[in-house]
Protein backbone atom coordinates (compact mmCIF):
# COMPACT_ATOMS: atom_id res chain seq x y z
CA UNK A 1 0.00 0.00 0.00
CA UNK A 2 2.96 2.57 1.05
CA UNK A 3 4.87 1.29 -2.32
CA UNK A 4 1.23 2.76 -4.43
CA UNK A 5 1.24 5.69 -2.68
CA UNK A 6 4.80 6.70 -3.29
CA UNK A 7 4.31 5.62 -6.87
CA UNK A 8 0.95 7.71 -7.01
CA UNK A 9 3.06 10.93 -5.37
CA UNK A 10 6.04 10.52 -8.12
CA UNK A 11 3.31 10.35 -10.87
CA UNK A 12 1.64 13.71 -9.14
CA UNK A 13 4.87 15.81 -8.88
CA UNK A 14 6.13 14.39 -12.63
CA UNK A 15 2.80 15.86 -13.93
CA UNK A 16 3.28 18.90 -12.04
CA UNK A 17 6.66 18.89 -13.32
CA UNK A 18 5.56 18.79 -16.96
CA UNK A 19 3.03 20.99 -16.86
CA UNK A 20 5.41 23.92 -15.59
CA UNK A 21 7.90 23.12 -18.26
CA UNK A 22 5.66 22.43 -21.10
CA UNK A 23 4.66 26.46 -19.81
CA UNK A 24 8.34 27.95 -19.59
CA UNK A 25 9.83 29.15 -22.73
CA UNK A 26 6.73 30.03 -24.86
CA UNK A 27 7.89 33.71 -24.95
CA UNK A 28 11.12 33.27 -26.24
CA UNK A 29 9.51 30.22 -28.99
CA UNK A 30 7.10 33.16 -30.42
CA UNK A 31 9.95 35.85 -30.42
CA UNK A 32 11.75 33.95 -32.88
CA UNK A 33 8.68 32.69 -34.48
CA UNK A 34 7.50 36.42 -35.17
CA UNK A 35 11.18 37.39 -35.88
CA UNK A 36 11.64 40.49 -33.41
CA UNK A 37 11.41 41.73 -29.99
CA UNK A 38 8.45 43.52 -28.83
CA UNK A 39 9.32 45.98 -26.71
CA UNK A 40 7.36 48.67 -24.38
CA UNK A 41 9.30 51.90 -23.76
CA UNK A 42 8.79 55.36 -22.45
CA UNK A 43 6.76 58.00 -24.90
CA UNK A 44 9.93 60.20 -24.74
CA UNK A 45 13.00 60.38 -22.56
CA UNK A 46 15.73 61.88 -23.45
CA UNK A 47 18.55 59.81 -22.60
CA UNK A 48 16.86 56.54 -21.97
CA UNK A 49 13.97 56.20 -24.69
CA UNK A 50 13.54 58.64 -27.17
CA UNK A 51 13.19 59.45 -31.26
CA UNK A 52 16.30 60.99 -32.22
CA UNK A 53 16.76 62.91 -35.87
CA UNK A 54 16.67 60.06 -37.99
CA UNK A 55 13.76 59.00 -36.53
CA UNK A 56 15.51 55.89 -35.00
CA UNK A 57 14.48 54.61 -30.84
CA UNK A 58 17.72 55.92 -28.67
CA UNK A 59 18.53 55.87 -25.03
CA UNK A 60 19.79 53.22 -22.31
CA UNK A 61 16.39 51.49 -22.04
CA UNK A 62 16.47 50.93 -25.98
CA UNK A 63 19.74 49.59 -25.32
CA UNK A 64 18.38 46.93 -23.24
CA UNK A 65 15.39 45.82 -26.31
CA UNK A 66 18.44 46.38 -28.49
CA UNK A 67 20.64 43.70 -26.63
CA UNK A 68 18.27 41.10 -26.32
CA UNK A 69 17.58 40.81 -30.12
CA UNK A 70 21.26 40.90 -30.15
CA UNK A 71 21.27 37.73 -28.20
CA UNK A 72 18.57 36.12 -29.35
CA UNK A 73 18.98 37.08 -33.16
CA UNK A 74 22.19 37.95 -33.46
CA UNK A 75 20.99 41.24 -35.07
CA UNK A 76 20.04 44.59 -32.71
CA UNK A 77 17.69 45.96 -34.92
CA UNK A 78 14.98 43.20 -34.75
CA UNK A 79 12.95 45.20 -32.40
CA UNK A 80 9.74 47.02 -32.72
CA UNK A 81 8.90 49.58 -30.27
CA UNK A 82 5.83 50.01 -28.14
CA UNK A 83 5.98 53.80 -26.31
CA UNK A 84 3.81 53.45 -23.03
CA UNK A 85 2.35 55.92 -20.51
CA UNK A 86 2.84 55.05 -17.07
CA UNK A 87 -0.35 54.15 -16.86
CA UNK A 88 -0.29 51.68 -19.92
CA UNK A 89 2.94 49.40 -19.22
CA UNK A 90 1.82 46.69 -16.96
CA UNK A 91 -0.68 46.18 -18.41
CA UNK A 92 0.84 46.38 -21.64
CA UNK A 93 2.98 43.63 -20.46
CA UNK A 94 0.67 41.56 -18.50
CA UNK A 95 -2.00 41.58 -21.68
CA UNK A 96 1.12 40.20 -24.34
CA UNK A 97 0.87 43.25 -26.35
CA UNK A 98 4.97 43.67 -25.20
CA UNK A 99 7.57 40.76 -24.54
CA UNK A 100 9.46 42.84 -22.26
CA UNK A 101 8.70 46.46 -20.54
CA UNK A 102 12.11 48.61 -20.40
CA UNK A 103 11.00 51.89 -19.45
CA UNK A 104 12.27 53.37 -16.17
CA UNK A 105 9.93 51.59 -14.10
CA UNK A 106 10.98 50.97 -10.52
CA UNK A 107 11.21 47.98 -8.59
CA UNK A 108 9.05 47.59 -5.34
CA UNK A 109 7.82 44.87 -3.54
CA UNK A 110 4.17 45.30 -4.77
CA UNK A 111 4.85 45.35 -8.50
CA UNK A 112 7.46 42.27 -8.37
CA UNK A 113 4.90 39.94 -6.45
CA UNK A 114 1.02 41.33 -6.76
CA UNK A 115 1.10 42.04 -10.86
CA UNK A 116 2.22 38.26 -12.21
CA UNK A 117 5.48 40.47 -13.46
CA UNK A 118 9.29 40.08 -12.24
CA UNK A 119 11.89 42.19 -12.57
CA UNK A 120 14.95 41.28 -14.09
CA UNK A 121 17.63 43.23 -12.89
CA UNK A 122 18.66 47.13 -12.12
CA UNK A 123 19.82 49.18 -15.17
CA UNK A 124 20.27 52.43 -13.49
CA UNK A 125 19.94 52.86 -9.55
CA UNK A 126 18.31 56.46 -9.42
CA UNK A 127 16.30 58.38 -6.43
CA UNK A 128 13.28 61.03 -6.60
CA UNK A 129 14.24 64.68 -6.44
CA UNK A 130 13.39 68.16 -7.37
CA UNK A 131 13.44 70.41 -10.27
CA UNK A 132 12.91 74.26 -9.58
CA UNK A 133 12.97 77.37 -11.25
CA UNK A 134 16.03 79.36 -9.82
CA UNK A 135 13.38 82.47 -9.72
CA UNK A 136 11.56 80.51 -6.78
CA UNK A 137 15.24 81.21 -4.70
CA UNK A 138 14.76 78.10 -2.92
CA UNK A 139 18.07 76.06 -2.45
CA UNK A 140 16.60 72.75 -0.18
CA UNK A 141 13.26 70.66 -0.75
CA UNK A 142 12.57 71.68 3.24
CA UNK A 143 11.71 74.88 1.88
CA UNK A 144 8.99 73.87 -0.43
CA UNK A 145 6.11 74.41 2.02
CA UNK A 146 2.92 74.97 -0.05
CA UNK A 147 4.32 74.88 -3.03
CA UNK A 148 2.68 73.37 -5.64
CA UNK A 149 4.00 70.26 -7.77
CA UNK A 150 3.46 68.83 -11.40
CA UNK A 151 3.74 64.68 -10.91
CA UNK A 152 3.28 62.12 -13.62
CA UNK A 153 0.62 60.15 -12.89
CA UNK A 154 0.57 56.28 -12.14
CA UNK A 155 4.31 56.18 -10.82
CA UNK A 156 5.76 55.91 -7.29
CA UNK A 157 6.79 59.74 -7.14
CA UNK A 158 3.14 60.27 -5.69
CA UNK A 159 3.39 58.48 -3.15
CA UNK A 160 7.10 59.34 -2.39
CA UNK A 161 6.21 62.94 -2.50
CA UNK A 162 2.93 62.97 0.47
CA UNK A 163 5.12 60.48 2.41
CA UNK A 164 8.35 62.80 2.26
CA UNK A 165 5.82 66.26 2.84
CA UNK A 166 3.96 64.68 5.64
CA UNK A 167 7.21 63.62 7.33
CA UNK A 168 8.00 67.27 7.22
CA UNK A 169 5.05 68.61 8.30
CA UNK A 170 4.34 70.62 4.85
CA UNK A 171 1.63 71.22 2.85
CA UNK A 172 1.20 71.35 -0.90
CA UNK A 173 -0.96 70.70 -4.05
CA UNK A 174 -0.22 68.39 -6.73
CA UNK A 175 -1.40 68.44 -10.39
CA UNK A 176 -0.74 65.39 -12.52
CA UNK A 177 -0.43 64.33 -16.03
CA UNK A 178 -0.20 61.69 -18.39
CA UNK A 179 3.15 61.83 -19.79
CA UNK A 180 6.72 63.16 -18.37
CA UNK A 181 6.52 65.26 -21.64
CA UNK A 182 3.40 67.00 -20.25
CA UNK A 183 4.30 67.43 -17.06
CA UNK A 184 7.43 69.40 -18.00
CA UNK A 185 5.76 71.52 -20.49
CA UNK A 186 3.47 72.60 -17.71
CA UNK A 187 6.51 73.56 -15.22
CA UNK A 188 7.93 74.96 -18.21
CA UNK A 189 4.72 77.37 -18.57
CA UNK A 190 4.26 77.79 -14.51
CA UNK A 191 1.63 75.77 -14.05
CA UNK A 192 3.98 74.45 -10.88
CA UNK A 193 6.46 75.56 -8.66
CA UNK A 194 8.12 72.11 -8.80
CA UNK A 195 8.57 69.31 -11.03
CA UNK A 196 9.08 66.27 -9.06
CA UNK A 197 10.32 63.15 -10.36
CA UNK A 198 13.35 60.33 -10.83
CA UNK A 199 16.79 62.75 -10.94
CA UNK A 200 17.90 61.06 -14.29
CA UNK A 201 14.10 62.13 -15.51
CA UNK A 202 14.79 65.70 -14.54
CA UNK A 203 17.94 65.77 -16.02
CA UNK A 204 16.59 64.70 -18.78
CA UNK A 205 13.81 66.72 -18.90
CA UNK A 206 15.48 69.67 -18.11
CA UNK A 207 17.10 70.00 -21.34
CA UNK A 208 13.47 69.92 -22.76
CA UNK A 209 12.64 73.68 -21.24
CA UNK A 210 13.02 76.63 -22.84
CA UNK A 211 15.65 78.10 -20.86
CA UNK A 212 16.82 75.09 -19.30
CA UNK A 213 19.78 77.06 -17.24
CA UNK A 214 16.68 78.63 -15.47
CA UNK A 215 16.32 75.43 -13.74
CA UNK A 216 18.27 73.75 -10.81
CA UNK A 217 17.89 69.89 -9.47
CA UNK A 218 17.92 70.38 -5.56
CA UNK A 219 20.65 68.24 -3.54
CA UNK A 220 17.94 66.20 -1.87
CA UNK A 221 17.01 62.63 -2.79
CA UNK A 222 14.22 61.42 -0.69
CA UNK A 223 13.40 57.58 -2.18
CA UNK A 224 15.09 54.73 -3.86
CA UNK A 225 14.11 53.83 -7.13
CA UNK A 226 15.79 50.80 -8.86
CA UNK A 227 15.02 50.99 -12.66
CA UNK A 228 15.32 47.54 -14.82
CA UNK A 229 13.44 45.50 -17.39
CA UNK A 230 10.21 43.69 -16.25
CA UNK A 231 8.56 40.60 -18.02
CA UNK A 232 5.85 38.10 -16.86
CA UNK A 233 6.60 36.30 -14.16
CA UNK A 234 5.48 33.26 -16.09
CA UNK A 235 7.83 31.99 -18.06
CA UNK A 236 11.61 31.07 -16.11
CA UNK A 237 13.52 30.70 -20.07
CA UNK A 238 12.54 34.39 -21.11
CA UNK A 239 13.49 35.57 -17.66
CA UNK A 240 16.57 34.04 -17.32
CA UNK A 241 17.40 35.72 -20.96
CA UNK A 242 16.00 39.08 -20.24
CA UNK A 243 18.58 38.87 -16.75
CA UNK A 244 21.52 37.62 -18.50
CA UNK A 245 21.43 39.70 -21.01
CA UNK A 246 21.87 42.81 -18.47
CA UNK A 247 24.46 41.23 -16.86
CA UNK A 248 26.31 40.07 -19.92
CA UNK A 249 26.87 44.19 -20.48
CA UNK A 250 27.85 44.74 -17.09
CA UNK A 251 30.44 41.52 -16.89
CA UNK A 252 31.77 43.01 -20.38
CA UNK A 253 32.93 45.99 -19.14
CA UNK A 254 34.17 44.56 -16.09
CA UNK A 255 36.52 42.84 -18.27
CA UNK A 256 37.25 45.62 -19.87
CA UNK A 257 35.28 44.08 -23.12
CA UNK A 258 34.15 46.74 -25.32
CA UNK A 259 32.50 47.01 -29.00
CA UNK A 260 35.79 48.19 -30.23
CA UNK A 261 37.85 44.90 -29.21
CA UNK A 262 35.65 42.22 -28.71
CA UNK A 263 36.60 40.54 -31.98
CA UNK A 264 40.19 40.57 -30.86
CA UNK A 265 39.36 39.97 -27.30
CA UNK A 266 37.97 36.43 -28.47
CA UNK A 267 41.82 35.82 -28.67
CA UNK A 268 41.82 36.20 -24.91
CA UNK A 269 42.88 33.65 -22.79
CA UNK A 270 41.36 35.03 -19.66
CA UNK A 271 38.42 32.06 -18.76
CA UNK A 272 35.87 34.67 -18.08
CA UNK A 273 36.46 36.39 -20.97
CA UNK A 274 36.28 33.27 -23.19
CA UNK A 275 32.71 32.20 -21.69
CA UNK A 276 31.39 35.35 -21.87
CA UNK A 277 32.16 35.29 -25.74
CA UNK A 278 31.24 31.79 -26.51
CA UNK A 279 34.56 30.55 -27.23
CA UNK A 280 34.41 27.83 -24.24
CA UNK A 281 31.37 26.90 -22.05
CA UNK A 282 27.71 26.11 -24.06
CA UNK A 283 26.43 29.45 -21.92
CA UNK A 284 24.26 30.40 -24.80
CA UNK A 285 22.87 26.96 -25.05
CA UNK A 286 21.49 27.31 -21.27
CA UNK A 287 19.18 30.31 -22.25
CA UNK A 288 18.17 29.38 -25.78
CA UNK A 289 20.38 31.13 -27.62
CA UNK A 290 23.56 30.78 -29.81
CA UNK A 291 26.73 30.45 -27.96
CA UNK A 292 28.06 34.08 -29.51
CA UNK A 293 24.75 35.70 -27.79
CA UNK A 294 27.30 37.82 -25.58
CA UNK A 295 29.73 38.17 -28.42
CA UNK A 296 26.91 39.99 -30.59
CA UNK A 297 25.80 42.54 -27.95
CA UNK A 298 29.10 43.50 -26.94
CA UNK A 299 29.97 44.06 -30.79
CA UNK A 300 26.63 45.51 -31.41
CA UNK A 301 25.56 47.54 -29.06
CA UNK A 302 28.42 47.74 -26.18
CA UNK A 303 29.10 47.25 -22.67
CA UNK A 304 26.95 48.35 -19.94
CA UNK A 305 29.53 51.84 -19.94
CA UNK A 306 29.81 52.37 -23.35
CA UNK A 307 25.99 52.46 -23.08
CA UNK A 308 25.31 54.43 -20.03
CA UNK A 309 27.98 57.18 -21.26
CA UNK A 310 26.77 57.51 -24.63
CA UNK A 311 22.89 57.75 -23.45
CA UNK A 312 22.99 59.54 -20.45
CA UNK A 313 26.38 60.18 -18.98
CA UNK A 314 29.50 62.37 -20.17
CA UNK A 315 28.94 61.55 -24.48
CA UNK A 316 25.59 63.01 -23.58
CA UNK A 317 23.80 65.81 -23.58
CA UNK A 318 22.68 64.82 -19.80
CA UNK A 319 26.27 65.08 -18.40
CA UNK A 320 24.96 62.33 -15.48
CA UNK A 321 27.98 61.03 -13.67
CA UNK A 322 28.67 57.71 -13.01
CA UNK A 323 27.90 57.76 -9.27
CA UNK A 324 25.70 54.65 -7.83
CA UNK A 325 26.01 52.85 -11.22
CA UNK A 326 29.75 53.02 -11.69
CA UNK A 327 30.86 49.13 -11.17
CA UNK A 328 31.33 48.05 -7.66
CA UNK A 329 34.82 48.29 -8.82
CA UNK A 330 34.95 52.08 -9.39
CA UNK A 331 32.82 52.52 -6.61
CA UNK A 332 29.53 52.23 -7.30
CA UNK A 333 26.95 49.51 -6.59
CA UNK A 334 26.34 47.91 -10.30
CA UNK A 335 26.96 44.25 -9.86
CA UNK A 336 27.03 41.17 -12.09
CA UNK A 337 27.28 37.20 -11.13
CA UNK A 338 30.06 35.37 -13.30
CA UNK A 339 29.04 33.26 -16.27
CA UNK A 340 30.46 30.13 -15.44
């Protein structure tokens, strides 16, 4: 009787077993099937999603669509581009109209376990803070008492923003809009005092006003937000892709891998190096790709810095240093595991 039930148990977690694998890796079998990555990005963001001149997506969150057709095409430009209100990206995501959401969306507790979504990693490690017109002659946030602040609705700034003025004991009056491109055009016309938001957003945004040396970021940072990629939380394969393929950039340029050498840096004979390229190890393999899946978004679109300094750091018009998201190297916090 004990030897049927253990038999009847083995059958029972086998079928479980199946069931959950015959469900992993569907995304990643109908990316290739359709031949591009669909991919959900801000409206416009200078610096990390945007329309440039030639009408081409820019910025570091492209980046991150750009390097997972890399890896699973071998070609960066086999994306199509979704832009996405605040509102709209979860549910964007959770609905299948997008493989994968990369549009500074931060990474709390609630959204990684109530929505059926997971985030993948941290692309930039960034804090809320305040834009004001120098005119207001305000130098700290603790001096914003009544003022009145332009938000972009359905993000964490509104919350971040009553629990930072009630700890302070302030009052003030918030108007809200659709799109970060609104909500600067309104502080931009006075319908605000302040413009509250990520720092890399008002940096960013900044350079949208019409006089955007009228404007000054205030020192204070009063919230952690962790940006990264999100993708359903139902399928381990495309998961395990969308994470490897941010710390593929990051482990690049800790090896000091870059798109100008990585075809002579498969000569290496530094271990990590050779894994991370494909020339030992079946690392590809283990996420559904080609073994040169590394190799392809080095050469293609770069390293983690090549990508952060060309989008938003010192090659940009943002001039955002390095700070938290130097390597933990350089002092900063970005981090990869090894491929191995």
């Amino acid at each position: 009787m004990k030897i049927i039930k253990i038999l009847a148990a083995s059958a029972a977690i086998a079928s479980l077993s199946m069931a959950a694998n015959a469900h992993a890796g569907k995304t990643l079998d109908a990316v290739k099937a359709k031949g591009y990555v669909q991919c959900g990005v801000n409206t416009g963001l200078p610096g990390f999603s945007s329309v440039n001149s030639q009408g081409k997506w820019t910025g570091l969150d492209v980046d991150v669509c750009r390097a997972i057709a890399a890896a699973v095409f071998g070609d960066a430009s086999k994306v199509h581009y979704t832009p996405l209100t605040a509102k709209e990206r979860f549910t964007a995501l959770q609905s299948g109209e997008i493989d994968v959401l990369s549009r500074n969306t931060t990474w709390t507790m609630t959204r990684d376990t109530s929505l059926g979504l997971s985030f993948t990693g941290v692309n930039y490690y960034d804090g809320q803070g305040f834009l004001v017109k120098k005119s207001l002659g305000v130098n700290s946030a603790k001096q914003l008492n009544g003022a009145t602040f332009c938000i972009q609705a359905g993000t964490t700034t509104e919350l971040n923003l009553a629990d930072y003025m009630r700890s302070h004991h302030m009052k003030y009056q918030a108007v809200t809009f659709d799109t970060s491109d609104a909500t600067a055009k309104a502080f931009d016309n006075g319908r605000c005092d302040v413009l509250t938001s990520d720092q890399s957003q008002l940096y960013a945004l900044r350079t949208q006003l019409k006089n955007p040396a009228s404007a000054v970021v205030l020192p204070e940072v009063i919230s952690k937000e962790p940006l990264g990629p999100v993708v359903r939380s139902n399928d381990i394969e495309w998961f395990n892709l969308v994470k490897w393929v941010g710390f593929a950039m990051k482990n690049a340029e800790w090896l000091g891998v870059t798109s100008k050498n990585v075809a002579e840096m498969k000569k290496s004979s530094n271990p990590n190096i050779q894994r991370l390229l494909g020339v030992s190890g079946d690392f590809g393999k283990m996420i559904g790709v080609s073994n040169d899946w590394a190799y392809n978004i080095v050469a293609q679109v770069g390293n983690y810095g090549e990508s952060f300094e060309r989008n938003v750091g010192m090659d940009s018009p943002l001039k955002i240093k390095r700070g938290l998201n130097a390597l933990w190297t350089q002092g900063g916090i970005q981090y990869a595991p090894p491929i191995r």
